[in-house]
Protein backbone atom coordinates (compact mmCIF):
# COMPACT_ATOMS: atom_id res chain seq x y z
CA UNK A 1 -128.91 115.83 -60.80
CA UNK A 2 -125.74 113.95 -60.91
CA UNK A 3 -125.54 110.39 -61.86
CA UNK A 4 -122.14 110.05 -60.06
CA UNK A 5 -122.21 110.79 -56.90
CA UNK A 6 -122.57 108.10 -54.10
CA UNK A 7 -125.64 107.85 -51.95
CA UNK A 8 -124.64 107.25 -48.07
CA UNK A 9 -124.18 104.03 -49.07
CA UNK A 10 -121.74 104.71 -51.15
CA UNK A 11 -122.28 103.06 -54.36
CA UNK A 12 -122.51 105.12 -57.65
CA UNK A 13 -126.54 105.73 -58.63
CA UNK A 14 -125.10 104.63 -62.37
CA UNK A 15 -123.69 101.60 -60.94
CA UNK A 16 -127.44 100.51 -59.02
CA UNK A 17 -128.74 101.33 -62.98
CA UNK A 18 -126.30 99.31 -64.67
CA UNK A 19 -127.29 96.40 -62.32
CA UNK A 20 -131.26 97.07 -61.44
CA UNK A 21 -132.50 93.81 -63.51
CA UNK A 22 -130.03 91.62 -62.06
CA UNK A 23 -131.07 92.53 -58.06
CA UNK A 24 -134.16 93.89 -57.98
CA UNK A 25 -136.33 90.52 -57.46
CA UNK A 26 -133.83 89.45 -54.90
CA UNK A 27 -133.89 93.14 -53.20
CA UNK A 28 -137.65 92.56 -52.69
CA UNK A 29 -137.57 88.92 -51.71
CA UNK A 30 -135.33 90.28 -48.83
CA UNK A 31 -137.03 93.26 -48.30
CA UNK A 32 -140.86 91.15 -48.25
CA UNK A 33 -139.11 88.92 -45.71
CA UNK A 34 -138.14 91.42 -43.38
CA UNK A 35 -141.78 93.15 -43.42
CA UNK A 36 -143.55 89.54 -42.98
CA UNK A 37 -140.99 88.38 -40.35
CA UNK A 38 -140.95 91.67 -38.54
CA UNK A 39 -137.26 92.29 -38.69
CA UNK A 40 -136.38 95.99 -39.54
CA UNK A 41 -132.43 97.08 -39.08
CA UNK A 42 -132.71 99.88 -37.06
CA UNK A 43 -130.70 102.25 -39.34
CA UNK A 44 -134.15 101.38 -41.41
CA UNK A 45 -136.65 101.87 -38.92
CA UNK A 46 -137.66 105.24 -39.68
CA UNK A 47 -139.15 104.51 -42.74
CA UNK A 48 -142.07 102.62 -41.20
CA UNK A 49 -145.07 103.22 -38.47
CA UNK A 50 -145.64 101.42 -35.83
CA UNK A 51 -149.32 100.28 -35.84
């Protein structure tokens, strides 16, 4: 696998690894509060069921 190509977002998977301590609480903060609140972005909505 290579570590330096871009995802679609564009940013470097050794970049996200260099940085993963520093974000990762505040990725799932935002990520909890758009589960409880029931806001998906629809480029995201795939990845969950409706119930």
């Amino acid at each position: 696998m290579k570590d330096n190509i871009p995802g679609v977002d564009g940013i470097p998977p050794k970049l996200l690894l260099e940085i993963v301590e520093q974000i990762s609480t505040q990725l799932a903060t935002v990520f909890n509060l758009s589960l409880e609140e029931g806001i998906v972005p629809l480029e995201n909505s795939f990845f969950f069921k409706e119930q």
